[in-house]
N, C-alpha and C. Protein backbone atom coordinates (compact mmCIF):
# COMPACT_ATOMS: atom_id res chain seq x y z
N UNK A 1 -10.06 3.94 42.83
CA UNK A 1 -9.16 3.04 43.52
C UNK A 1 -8.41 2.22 42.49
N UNK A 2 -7.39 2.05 42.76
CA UNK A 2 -6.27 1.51 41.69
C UNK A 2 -6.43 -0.24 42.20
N UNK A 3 -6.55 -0.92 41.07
CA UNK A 3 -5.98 -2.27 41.59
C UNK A 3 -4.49 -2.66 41.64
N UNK A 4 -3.61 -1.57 41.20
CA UNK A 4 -2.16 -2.37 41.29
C UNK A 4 -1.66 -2.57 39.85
N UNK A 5 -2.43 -2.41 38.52
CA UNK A 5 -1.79 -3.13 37.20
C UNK A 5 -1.17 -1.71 36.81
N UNK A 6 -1.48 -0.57 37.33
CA UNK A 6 -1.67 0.57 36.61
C UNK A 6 0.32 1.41 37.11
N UNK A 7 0.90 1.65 35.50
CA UNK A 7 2.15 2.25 35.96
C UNK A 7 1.93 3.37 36.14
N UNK A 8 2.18 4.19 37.31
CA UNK A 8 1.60 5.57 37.73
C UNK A 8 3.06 6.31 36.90
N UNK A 9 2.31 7.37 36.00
CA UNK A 9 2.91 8.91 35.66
C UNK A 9 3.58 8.67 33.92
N UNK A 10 2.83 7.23 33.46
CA UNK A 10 3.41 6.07 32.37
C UNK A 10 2.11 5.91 31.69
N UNK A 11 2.87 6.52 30.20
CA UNK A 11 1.09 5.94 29.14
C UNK A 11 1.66 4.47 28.35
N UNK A 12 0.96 3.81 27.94
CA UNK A 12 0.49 2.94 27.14
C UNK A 12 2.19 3.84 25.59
N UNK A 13 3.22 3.52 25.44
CA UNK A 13 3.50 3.26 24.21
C UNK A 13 4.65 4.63 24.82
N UNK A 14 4.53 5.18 25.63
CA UNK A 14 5.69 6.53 26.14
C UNK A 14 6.98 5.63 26.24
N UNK A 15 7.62 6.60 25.79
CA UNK A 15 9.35 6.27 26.00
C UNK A 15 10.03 7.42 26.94
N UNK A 16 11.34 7.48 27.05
CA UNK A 16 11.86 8.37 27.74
C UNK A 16 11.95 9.30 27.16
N UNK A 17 12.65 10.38 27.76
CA UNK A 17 12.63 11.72 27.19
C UNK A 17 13.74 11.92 26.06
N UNK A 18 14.03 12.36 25.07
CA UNK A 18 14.94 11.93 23.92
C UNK A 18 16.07 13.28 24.88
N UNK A 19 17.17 13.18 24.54
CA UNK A 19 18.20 14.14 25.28
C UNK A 19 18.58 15.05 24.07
N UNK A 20 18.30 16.49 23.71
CA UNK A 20 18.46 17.33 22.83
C UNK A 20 19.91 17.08 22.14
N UNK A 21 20.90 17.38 23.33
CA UNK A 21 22.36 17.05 22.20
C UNK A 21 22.76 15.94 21.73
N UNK A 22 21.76 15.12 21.85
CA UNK A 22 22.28 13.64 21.49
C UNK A 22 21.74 13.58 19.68
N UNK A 23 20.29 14.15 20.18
CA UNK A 23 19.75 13.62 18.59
C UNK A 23 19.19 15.51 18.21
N UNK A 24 19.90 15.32 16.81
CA UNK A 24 19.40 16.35 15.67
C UNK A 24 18.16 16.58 15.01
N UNK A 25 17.13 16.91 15.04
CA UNK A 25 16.05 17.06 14.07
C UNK A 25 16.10 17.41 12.63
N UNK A 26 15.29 16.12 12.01
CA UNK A 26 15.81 16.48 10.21
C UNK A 26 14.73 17.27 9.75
N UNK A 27 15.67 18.55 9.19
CA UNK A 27 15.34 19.36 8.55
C UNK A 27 13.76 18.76 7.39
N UNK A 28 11.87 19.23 8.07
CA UNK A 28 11.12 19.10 7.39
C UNK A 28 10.56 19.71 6.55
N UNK A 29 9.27 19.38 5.68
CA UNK A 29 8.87 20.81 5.06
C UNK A 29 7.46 19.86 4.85
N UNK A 30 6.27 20.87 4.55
CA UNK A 30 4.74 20.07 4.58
C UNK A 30 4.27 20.53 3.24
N UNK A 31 3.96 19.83 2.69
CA UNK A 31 3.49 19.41 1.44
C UNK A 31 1.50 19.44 1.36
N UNK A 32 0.90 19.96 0.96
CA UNK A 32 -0.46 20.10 0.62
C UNK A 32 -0.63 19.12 -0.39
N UNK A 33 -2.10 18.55 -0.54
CA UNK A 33 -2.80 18.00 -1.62
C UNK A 33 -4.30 18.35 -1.80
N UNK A 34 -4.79 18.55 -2.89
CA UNK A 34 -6.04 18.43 -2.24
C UNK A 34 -6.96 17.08 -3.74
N UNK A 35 -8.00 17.05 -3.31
CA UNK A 35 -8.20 15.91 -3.94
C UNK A 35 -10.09 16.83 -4.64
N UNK A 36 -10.92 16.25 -5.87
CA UNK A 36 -11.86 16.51 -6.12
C UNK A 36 -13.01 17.20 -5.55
N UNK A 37 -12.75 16.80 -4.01
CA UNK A 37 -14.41 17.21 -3.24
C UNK A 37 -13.59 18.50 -2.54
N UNK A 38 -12.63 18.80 -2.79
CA UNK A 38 -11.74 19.59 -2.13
C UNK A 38 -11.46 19.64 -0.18
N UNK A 39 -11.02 18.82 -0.58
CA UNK A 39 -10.56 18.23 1.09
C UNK A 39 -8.74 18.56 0.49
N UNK A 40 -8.05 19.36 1.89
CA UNK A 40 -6.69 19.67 1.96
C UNK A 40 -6.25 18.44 2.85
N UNK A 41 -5.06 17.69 2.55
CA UNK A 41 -4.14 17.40 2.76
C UNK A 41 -2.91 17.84 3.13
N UNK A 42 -2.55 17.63 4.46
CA UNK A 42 -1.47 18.37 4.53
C UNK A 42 -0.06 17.44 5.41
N UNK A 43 0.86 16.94 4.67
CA UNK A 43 1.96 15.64 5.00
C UNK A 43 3.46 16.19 5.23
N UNK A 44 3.71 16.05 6.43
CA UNK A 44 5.06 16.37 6.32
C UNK A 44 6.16 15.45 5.80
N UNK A 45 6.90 16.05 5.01
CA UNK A 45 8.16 15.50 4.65
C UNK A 45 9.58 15.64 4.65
N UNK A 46 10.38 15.09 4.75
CA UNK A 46 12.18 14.69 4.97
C UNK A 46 12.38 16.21 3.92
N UNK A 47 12.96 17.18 3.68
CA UNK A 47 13.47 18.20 3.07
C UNK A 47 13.59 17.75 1.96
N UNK A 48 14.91 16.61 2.31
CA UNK A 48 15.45 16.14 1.16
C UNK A 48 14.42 15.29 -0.28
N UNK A 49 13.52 15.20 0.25
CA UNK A 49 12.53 13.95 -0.43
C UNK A 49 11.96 14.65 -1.55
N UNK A 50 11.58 14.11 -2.97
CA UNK A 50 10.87 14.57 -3.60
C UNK A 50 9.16 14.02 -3.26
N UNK A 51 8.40 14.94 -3.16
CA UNK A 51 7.30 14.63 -2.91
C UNK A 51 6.50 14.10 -3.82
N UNK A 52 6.04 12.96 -3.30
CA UNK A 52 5.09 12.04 -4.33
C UNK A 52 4.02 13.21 -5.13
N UNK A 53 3.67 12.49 -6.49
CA UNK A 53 2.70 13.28 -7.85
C UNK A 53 1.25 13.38 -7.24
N UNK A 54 0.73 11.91 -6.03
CA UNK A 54 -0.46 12.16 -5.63
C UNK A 54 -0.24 11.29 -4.24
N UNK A 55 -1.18 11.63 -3.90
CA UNK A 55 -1.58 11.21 -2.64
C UNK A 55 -2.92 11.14 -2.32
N UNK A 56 -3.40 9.50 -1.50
CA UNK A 56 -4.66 9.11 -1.18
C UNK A 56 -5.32 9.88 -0.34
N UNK A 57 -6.44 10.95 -0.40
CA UNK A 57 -7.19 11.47 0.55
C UNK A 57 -7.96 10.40 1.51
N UNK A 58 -6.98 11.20 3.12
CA UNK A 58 -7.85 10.09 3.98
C UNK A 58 -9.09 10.06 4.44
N UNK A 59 -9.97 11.31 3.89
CA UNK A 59 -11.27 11.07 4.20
C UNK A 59 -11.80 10.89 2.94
N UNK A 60 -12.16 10.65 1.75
CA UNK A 60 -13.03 9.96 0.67
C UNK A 60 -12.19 9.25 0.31
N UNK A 61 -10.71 9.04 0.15
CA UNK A 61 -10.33 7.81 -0.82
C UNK A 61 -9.94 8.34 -1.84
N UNK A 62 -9.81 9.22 -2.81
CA UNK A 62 -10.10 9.54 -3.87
C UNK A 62 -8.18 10.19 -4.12
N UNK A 63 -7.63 10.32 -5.26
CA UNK A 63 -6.13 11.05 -5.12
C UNK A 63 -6.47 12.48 -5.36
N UNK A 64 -5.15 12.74 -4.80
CA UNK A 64 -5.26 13.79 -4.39
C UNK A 64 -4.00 14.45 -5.27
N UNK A 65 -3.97 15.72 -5.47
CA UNK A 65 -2.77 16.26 -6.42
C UNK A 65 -1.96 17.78 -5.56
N UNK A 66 -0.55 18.45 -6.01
CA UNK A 66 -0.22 19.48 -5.55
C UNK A 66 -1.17 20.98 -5.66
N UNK A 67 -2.12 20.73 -6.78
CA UNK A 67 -2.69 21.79 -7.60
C UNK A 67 -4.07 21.99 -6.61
N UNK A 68 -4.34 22.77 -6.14
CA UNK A 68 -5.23 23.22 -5.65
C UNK A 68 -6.46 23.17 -6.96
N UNK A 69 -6.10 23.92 -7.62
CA UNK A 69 -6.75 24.64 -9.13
C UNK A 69 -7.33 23.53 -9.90
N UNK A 70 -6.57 22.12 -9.97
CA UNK A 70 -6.68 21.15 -10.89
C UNK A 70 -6.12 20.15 -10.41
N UNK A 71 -7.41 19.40 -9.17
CA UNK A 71 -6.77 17.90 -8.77
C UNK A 71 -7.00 17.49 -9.93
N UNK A 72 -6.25 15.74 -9.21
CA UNK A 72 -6.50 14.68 -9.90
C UNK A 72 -7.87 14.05 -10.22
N UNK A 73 -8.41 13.41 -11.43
CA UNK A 73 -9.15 12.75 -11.58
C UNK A 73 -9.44 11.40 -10.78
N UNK A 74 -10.53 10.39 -10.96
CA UNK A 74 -11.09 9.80 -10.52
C UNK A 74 -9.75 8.29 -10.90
N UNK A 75 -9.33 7.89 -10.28
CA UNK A 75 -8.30 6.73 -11.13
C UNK A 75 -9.67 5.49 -11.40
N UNK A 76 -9.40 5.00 -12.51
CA UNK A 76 -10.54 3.87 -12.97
C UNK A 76 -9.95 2.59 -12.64
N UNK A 77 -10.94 1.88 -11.96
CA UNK A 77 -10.37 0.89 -11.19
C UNK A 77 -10.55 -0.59 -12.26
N UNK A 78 -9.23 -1.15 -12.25
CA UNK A 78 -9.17 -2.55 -13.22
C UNK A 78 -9.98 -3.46 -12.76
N UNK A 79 -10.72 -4.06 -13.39
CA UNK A 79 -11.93 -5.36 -13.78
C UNK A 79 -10.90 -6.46 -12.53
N UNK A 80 -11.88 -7.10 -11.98
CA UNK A 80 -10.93 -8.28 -11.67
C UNK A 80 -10.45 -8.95 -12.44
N UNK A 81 -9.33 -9.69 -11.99
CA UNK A 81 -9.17 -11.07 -13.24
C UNK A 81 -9.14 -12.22 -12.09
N UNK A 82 -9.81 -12.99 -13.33
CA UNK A 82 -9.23 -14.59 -12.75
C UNK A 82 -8.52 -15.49 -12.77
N UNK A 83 -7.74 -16.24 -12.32
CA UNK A 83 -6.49 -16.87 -11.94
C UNK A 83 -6.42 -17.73 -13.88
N UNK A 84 -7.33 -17.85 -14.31
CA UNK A 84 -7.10 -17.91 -15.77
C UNK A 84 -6.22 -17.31 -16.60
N UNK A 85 -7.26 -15.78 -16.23
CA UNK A 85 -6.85 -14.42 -17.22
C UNK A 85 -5.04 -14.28 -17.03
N UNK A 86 -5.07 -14.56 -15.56
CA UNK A 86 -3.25 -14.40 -15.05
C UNK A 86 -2.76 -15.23 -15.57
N UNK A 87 -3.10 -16.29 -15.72
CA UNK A 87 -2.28 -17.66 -16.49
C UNK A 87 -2.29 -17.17 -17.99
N UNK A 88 -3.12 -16.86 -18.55
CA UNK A 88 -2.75 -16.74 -20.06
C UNK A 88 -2.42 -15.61 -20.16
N UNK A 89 -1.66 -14.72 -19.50
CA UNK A 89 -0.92 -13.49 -19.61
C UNK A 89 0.57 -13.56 -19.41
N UNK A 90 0.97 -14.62 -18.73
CA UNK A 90 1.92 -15.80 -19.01
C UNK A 90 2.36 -16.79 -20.00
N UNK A 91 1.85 -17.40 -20.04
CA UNK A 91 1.51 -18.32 -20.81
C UNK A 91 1.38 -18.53 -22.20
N UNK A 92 1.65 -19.35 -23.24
CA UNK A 92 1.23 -19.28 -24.46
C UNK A 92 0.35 -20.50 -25.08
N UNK A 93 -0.59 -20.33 -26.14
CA UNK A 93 -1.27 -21.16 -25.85
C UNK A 93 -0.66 -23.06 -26.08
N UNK A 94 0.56 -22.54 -27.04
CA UNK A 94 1.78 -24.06 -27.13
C UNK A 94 2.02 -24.55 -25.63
N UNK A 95 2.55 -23.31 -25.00
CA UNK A 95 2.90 -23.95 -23.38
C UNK A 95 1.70 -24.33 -22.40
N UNK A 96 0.52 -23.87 -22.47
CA UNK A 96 -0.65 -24.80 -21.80
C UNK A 96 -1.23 -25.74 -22.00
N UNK A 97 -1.37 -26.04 -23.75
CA UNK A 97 -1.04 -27.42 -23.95
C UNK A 97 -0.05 -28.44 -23.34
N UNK A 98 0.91 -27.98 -23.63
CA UNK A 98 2.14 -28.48 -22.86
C UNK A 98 1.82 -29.21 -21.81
N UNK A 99 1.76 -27.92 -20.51
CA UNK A 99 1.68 -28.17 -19.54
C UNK A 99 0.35 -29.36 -19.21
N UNK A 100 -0.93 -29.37 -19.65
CA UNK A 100 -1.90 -29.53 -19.59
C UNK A 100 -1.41 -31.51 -19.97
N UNK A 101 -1.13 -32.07 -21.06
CA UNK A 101 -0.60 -33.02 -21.45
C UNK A 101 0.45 -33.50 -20.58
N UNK A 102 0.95 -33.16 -20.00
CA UNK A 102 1.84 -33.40 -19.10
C UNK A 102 1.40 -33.94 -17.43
N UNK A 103 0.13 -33.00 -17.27
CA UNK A 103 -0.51 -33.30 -16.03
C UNK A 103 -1.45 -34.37 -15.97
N UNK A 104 -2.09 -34.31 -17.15
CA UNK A 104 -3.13 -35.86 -17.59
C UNK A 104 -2.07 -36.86 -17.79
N UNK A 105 -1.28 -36.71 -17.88
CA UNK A 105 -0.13 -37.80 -18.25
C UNK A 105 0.14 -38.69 -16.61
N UNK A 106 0.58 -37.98 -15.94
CA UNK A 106 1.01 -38.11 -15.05
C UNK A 106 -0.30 -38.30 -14.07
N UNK A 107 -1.49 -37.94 -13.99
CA UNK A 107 -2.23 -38.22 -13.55
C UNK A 107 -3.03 -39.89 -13.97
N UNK A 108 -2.92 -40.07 -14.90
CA UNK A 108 -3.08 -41.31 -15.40
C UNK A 108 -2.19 -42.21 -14.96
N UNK A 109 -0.97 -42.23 -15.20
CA UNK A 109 0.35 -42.88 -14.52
C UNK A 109 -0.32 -42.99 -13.23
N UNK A 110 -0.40 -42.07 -12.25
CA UNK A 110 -0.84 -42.37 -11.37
C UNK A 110 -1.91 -43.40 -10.64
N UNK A 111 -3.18 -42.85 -11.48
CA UNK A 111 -4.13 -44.06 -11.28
C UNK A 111 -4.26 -45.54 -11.86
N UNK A 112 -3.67 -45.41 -12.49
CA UNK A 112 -3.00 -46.89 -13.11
C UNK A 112 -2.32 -47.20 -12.14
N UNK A 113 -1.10 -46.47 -11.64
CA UNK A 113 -0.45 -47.08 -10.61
C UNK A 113 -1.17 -47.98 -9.40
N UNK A 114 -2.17 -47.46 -9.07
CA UNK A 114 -3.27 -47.74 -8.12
C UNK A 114 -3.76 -49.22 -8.02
């Protein structure tokens, strides 16, 4: 028994019917990957497109390459950094002085102000 919310012959996200002479279909082509544990990938793409060097396998995670013969390796994942390490990769150690003298400065000003 229906309570009434339900659009009869209508899914969840359907549109209308597209009208053939209106719209063209772009010319595709499907592209394989396969990745270490040998899981295939298989992505369609625009003709025109050059197809990406790798691609993320969606069941382990791992990249994936065109070569059947010779995926890709394991990519090694970078160390975190901490909002430090980012600052002095910026930074020089003249200009954090700098900066640093500048903020005690002004922080003092401040509480004096007080």
């Amino acid at each position: 028994m229906s309570n009434g919310n339900v659009i009869r012959g209508a899914r969840v996200g359907s549109a209308p019917p597209r009208h053939p002479e209106r719209h063209q279909p772009v010319p595709c082509r499907s592209v394989s990957y396969w990745c270490r544990n040998g899981h295939r990938t298989d992505i369609r793409l625009v003709a025109e497109v050059q197809a990406p060097p790798t691609w993320d396998c969606p069941r382990c995670g791992l990249p994936a390459g065109p070569d059947a013969h010779d995926p890709p390796g394991r990519v090694r994942a970078e160390p975190h950094k901490s909002h430090l390490a980012y600052v002095k990769e910026r930074r020089t150690e003249a200009e954090g002085e700098a900066i640093l003298a500048e903020a005690l400065t002004a922080l003092r000003r401040q509480r004096g102000a007080r």
